[in-house]
C-alpha atoms as a PDB file:
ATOM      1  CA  UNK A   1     -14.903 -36.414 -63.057  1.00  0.00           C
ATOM      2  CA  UNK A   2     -15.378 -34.857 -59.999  1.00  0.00           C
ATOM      3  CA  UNK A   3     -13.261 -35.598 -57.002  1.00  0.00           C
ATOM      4  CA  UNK A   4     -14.366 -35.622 -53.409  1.00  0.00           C
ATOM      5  CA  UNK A   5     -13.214 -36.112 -50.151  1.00  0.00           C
ATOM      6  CA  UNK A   6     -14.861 -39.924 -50.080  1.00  0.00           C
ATOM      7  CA  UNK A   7     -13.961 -40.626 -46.785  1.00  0.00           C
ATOM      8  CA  UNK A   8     -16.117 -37.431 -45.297  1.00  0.00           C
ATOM      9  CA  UNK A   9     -19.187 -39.523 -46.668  1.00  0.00           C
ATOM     10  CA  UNK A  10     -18.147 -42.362 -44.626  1.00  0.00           C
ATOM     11  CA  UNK A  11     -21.562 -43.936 -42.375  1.00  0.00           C
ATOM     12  CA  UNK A  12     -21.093 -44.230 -38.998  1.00  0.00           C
ATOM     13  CA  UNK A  13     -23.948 -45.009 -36.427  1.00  0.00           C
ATOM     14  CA  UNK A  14     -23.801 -44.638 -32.650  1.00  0.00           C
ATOM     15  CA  UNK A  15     -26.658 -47.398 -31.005  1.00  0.00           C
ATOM     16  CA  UNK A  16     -28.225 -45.904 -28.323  1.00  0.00           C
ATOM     17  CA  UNK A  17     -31.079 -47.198 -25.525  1.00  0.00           C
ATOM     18  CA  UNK A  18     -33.133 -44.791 -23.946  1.00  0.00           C
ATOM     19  CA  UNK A  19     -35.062 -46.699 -20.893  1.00  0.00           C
ATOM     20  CA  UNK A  20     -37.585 -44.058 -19.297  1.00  0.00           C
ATOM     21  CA  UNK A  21     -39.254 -44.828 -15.893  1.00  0.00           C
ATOM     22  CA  UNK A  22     -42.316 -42.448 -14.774  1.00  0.00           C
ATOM     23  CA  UNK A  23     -42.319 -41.910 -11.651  1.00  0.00           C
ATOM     24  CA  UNK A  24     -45.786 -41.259  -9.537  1.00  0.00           C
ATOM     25  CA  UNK A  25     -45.907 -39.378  -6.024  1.00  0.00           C
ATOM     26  CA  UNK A  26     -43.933 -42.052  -3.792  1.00  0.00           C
ATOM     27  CA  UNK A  27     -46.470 -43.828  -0.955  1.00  0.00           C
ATOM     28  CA  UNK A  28     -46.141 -42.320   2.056  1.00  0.00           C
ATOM     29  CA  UNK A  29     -45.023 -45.282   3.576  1.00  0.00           C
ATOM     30  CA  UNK A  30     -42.081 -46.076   1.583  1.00  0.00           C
ATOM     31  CA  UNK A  31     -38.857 -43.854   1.826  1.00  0.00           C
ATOM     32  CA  UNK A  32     -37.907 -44.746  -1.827  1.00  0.00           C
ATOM     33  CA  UNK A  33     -39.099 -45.473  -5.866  1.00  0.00           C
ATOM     34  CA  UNK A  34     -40.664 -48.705  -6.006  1.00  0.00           C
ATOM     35  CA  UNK A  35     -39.915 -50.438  -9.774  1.00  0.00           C
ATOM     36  CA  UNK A  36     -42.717 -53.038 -10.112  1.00  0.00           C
ATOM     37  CA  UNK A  37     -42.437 -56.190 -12.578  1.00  0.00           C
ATOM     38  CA  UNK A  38     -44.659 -54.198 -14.516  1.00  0.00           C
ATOM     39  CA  UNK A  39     -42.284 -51.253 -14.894  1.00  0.00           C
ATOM     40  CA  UNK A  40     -39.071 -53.464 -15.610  1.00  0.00           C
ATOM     41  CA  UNK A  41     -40.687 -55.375 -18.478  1.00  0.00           C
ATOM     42  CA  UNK A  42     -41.527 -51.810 -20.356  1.00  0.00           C
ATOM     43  CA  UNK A  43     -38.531 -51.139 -19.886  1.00  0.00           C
ATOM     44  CA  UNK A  44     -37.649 -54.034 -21.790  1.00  0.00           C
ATOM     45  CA  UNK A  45     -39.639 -54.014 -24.619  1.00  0.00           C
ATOM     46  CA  UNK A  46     -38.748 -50.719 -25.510  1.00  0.00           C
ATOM     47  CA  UNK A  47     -35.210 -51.341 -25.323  1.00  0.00           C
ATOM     48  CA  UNK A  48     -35.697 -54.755 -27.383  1.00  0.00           C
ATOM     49  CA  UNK A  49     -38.079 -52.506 -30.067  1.00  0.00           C
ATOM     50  CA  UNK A  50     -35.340 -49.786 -30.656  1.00  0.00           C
ATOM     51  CA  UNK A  51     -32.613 -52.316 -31.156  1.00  0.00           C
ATOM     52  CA  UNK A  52     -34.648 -54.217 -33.494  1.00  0.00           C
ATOM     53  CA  UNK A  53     -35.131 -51.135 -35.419  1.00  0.00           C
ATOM     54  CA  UNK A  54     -31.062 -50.025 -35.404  1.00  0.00           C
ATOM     55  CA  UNK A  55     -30.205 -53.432 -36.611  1.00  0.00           C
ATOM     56  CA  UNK A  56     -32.609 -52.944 -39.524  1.00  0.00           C
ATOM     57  CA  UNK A  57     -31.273 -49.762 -40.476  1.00  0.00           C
ATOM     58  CA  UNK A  58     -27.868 -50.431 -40.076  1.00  0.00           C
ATOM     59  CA  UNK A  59     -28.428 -53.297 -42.530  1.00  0.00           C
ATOM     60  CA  UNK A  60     -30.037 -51.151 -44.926  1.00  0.00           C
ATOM     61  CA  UNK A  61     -26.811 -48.315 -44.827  1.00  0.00           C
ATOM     62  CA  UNK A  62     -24.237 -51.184 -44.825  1.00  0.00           C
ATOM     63  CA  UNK A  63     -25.809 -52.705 -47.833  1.00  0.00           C
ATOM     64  CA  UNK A  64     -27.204 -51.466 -51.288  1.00  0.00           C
ATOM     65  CA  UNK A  65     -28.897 -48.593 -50.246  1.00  0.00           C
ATOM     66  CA  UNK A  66     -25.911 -46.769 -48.470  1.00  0.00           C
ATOM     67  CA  UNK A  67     -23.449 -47.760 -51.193  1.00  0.00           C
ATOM     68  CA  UNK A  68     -25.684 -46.268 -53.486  1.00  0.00           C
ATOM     69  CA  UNK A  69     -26.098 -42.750 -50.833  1.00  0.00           C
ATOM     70  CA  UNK A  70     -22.687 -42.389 -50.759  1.00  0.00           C
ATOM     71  CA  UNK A  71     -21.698 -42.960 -54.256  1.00  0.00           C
ATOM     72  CA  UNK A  72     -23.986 -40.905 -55.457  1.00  0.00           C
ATOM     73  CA  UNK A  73     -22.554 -38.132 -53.541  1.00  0.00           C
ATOM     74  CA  UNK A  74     -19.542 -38.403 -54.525  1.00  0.00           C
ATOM     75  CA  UNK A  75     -20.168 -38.609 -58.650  1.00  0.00           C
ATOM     76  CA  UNK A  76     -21.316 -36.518 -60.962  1.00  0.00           C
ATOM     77  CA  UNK A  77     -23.614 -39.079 -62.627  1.00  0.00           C
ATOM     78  CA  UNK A  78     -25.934 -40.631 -59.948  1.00  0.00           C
ATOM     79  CA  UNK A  79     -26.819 -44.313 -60.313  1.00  0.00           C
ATOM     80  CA  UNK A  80     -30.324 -44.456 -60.794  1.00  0.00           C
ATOM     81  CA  UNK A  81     -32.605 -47.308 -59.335  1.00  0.00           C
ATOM     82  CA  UNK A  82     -34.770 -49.466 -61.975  1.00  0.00           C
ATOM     83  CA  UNK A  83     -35.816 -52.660 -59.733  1.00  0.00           C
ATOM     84  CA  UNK A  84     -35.483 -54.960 -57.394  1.00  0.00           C
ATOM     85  CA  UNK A  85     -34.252 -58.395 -58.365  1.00  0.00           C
ATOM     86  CA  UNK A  86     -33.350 -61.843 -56.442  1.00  0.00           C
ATOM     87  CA  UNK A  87     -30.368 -63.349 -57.521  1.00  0.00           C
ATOM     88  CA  UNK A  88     -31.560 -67.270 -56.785  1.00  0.00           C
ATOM     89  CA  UNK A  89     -34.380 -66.648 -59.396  1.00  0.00           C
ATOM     90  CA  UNK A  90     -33.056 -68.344 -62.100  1.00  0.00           C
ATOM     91  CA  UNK A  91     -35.979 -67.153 -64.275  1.00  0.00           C
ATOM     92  CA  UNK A  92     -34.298 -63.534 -63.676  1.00  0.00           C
ATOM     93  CA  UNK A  93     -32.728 -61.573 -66.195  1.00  0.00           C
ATOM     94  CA  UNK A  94     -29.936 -61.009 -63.683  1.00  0.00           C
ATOM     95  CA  UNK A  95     -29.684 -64.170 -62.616  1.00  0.00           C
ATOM     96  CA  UNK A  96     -25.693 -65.137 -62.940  1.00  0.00           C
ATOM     97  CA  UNK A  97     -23.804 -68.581 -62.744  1.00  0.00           C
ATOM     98  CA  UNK A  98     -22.617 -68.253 -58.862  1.00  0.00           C
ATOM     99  CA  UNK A  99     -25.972 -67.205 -57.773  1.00  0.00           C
ATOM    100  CA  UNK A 100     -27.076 -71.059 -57.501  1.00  0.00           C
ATOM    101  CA  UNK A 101     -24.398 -71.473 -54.409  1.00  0.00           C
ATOM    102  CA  UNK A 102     -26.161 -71.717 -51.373  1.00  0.00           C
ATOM    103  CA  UNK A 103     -24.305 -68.494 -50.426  1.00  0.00           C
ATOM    104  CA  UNK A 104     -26.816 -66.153 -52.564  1.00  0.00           C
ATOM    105  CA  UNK A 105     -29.996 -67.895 -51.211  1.00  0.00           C
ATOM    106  CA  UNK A 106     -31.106 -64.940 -48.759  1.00  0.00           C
ATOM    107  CA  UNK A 107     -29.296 -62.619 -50.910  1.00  0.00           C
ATOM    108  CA  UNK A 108     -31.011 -59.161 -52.358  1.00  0.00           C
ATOM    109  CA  UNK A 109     -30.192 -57.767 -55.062  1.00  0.00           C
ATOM    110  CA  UNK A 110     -31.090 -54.119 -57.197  1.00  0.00           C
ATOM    111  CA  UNK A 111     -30.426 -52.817 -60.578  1.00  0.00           C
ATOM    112  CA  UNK A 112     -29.151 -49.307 -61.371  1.00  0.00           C
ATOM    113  CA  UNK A 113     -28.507 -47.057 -64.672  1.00  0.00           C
ATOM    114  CA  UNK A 114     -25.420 -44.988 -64.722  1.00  0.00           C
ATOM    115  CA  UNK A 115     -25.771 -43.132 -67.435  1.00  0.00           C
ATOM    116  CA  UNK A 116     -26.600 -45.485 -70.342  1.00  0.00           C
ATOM    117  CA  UNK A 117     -24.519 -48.187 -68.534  1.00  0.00           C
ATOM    118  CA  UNK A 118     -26.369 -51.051 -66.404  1.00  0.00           C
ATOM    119  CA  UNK A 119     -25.339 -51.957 -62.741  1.00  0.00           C
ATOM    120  CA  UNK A 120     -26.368 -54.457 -60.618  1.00  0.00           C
ATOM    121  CA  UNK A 121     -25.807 -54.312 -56.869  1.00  0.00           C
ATOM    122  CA  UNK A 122     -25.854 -57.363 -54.837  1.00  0.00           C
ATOM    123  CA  UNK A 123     -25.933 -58.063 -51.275  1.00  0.00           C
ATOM    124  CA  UNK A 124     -25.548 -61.188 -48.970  1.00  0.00           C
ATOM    125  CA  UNK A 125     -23.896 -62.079 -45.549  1.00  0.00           C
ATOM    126  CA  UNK A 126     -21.540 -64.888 -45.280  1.00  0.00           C
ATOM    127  CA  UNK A 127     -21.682 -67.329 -42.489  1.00  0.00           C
ATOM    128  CA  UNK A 128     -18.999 -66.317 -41.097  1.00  0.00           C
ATOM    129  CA  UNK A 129     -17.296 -62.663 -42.102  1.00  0.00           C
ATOM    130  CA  UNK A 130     -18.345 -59.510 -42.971  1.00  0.00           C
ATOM    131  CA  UNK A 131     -21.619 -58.564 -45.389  1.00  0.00           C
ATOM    132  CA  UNK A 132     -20.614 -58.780 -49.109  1.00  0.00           C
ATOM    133  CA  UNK A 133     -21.312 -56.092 -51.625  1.00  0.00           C
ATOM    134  CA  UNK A 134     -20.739 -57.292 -55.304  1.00  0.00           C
ATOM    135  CA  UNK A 135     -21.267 -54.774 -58.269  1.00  0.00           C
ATOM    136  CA  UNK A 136     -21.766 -56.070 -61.750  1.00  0.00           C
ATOM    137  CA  UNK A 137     -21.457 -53.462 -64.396  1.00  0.00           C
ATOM    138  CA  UNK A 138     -22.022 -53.351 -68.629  1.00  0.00           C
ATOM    139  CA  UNK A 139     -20.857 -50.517 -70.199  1.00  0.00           C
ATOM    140  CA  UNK A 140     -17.776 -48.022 -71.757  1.00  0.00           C
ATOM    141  CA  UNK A 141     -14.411 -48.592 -70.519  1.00  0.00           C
ATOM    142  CA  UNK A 142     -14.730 -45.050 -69.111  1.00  0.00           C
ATOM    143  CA  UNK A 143     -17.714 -45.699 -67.365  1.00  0.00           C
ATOM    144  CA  UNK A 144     -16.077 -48.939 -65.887  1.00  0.00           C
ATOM    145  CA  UNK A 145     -13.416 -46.604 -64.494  1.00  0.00           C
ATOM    146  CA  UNK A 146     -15.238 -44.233 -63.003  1.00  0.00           C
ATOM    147  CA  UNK A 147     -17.378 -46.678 -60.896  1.00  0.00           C
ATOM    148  CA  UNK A 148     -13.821 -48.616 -59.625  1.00  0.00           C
ATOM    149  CA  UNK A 149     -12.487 -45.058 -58.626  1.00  0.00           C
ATOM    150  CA  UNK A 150     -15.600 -44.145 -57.021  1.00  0.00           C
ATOM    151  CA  UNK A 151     -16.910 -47.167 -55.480  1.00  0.00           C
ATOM    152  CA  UNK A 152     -13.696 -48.781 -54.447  1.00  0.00           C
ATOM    153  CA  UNK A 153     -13.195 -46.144 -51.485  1.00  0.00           C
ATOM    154  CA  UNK A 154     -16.638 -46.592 -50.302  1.00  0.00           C
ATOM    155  CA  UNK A 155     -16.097 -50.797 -50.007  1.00  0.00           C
ATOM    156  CA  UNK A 156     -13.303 -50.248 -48.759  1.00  0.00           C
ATOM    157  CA  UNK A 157     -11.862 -46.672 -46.892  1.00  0.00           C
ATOM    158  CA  UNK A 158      -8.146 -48.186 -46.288  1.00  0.00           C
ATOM    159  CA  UNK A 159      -7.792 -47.221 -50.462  1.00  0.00           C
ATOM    160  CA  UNK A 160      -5.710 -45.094 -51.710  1.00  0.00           C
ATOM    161  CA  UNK A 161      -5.281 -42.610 -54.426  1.00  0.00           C
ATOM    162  CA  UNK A 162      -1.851 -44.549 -55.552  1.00  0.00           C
ATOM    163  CA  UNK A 163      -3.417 -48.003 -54.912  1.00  0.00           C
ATOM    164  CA  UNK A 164      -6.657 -46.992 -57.431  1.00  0.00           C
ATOM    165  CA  UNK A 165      -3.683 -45.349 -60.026  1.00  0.00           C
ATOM    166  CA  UNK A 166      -1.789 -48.632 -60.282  1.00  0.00           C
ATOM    167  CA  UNK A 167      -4.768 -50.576 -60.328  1.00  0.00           C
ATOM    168  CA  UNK A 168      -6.173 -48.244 -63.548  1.00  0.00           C
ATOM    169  CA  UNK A 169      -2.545 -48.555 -64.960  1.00  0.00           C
ATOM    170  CA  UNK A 170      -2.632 -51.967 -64.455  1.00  0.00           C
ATOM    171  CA  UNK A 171      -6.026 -52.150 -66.680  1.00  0.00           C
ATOM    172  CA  UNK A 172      -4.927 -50.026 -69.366  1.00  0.00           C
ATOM    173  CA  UNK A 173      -1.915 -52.018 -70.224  1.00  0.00           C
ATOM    174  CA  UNK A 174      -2.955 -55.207 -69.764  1.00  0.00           C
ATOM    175  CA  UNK A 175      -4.017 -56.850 -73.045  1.00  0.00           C
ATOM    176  CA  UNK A 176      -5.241 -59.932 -73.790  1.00  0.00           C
ATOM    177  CA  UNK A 177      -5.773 -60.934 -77.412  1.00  0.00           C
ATOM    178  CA  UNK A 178      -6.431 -56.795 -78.103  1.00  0.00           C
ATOM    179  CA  UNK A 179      -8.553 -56.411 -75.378  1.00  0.00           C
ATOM    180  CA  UNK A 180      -8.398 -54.660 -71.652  1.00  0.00           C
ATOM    181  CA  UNK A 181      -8.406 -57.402 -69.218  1.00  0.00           C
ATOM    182  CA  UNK A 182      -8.733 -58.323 -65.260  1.00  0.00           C
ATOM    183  CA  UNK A 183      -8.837 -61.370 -64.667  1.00  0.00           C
ATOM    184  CA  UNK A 184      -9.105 -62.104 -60.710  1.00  0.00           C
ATOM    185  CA  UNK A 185      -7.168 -58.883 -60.154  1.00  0.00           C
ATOM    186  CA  UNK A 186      -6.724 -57.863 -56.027  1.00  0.00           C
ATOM    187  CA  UNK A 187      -5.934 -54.337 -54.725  1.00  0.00           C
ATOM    188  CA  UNK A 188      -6.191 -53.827 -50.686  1.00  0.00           C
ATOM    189  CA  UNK A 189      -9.392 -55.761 -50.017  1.00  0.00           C
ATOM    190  CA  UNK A 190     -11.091 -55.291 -53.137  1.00  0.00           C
ATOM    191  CA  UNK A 191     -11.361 -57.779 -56.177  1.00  0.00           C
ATOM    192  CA  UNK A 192     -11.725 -56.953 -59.482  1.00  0.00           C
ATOM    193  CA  UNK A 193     -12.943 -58.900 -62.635  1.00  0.00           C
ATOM    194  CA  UNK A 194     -13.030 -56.904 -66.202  1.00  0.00           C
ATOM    195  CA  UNK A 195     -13.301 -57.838 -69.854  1.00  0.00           C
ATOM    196  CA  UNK A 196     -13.376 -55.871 -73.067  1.00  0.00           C
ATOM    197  CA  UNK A 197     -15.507 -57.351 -75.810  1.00  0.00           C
ATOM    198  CA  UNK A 198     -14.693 -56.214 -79.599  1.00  0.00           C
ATOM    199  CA  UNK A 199     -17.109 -53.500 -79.521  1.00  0.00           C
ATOM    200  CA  UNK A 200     -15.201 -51.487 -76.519  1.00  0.00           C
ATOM    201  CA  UNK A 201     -17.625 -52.310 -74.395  1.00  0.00           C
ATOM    202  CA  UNK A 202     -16.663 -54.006 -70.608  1.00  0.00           C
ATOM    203  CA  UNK A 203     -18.026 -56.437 -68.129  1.00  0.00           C
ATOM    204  CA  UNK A 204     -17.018 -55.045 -64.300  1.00  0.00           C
ATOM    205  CA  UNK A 205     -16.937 -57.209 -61.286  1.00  0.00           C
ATOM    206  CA  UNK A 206     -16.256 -55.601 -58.226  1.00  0.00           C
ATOM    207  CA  UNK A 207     -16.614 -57.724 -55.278  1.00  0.00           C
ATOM    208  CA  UNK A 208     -14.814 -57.516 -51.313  1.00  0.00           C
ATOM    209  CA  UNK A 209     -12.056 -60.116 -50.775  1.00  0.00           C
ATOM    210  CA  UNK A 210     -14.214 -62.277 -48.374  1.00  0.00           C
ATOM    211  CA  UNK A 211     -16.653 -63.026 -50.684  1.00  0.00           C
END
């Protein structure tokens, strides 16, 4: 797999307002600029449309899409997008158990190949925290393992190389009943969920500890 310097793909957005005042020839009988109501509400609504706009697209690179951006950069197999989904609908076919807590109302949610694996991304803010990524993944142990050593630095850029070694260790020799297993497992601020059915196939849960 190959290995890049994650952190260089980290997002980082600087706001900025930009208030622009035209200026006609002064009246002759004033010594300075004269700002009229007029002038002052522009002003206003310009700087009140641009920040509307940052906030939307800082939502959008803090959530699925700039997960997706950055993994993708940073793995040899991109994840691929297939649809849009919303976890409340219980008619969904990604519709999960904890998706009827009030939590997931307003949350979006997309669905990705990686390879022949399935992923599905979801994403929700809290009342009170941070935003909440959660990715659900079906698919080869291997596969499994290279989304936790690729994603995990992108949820969270305090991870190590040694933290995501012990945490693979960890998964490799914990059995239960024959099979891999993770159940509730924490490293830094990352939680982990992962079962291996008979066939060698896993279930992935990666979610951020606020959530």
């Amino acid at each position: 797999m190959k290995r890049r310097n994650i952190a260089a793909f980290s997002l980082v957005f600087v706001l900025s307002l930009l208030y622009v005042s035209a200026c006609g020839k002064p009246d002759s009988s004033s010594e300075g600029e004269v700002i009229t109501t007029s002038s002052l509400q522009e002003i206003s609504d310009i700087s009140e449309s641009t920040i509307e706009t940052t906030e939307a697209e800082l939502q959008s690179v803090n959530g699925i899409e700039g997960f997706v951006e950055a993994f993708n950069v940073s793995s040899d197999i991109d994840l691929v997008f297939v649809e849009d989904f919303t976890p409340s609908d219980q008619s969904s076919d990604h519709y999960r158990t904890e998706f009827r807590l009030n939590g997931y109302r307003d949350a979006v949610g997309k669905s990705y190949t990686f390879d022949d694996a399935t992923v599905d991304i979801v994403y929700r803010e809290p009342m009170y925290g941070d935003p909440c990524l959660r990715i659900y993944m079906i698919g080869s142990f291997e596969q499994c393992e290279d989304m936790i050593r690729i994603a995990s630095p992108i949820m969270d850029t305090s991870i190590t190389d040694e933290i995501l070694q012990e945490t693979i260790d960890y998964i490799n020799g914990n059995y239960v009943g024959g099979h891999r297993e993770a159940n509730g497992y924490y490293y830094s601020d990352l939680g982990m969920t992962l079962f291996e059915d008979d066939d060698g196939s896993c279930s992935l849960l990666l979610k951020m500890r606020n959530d």
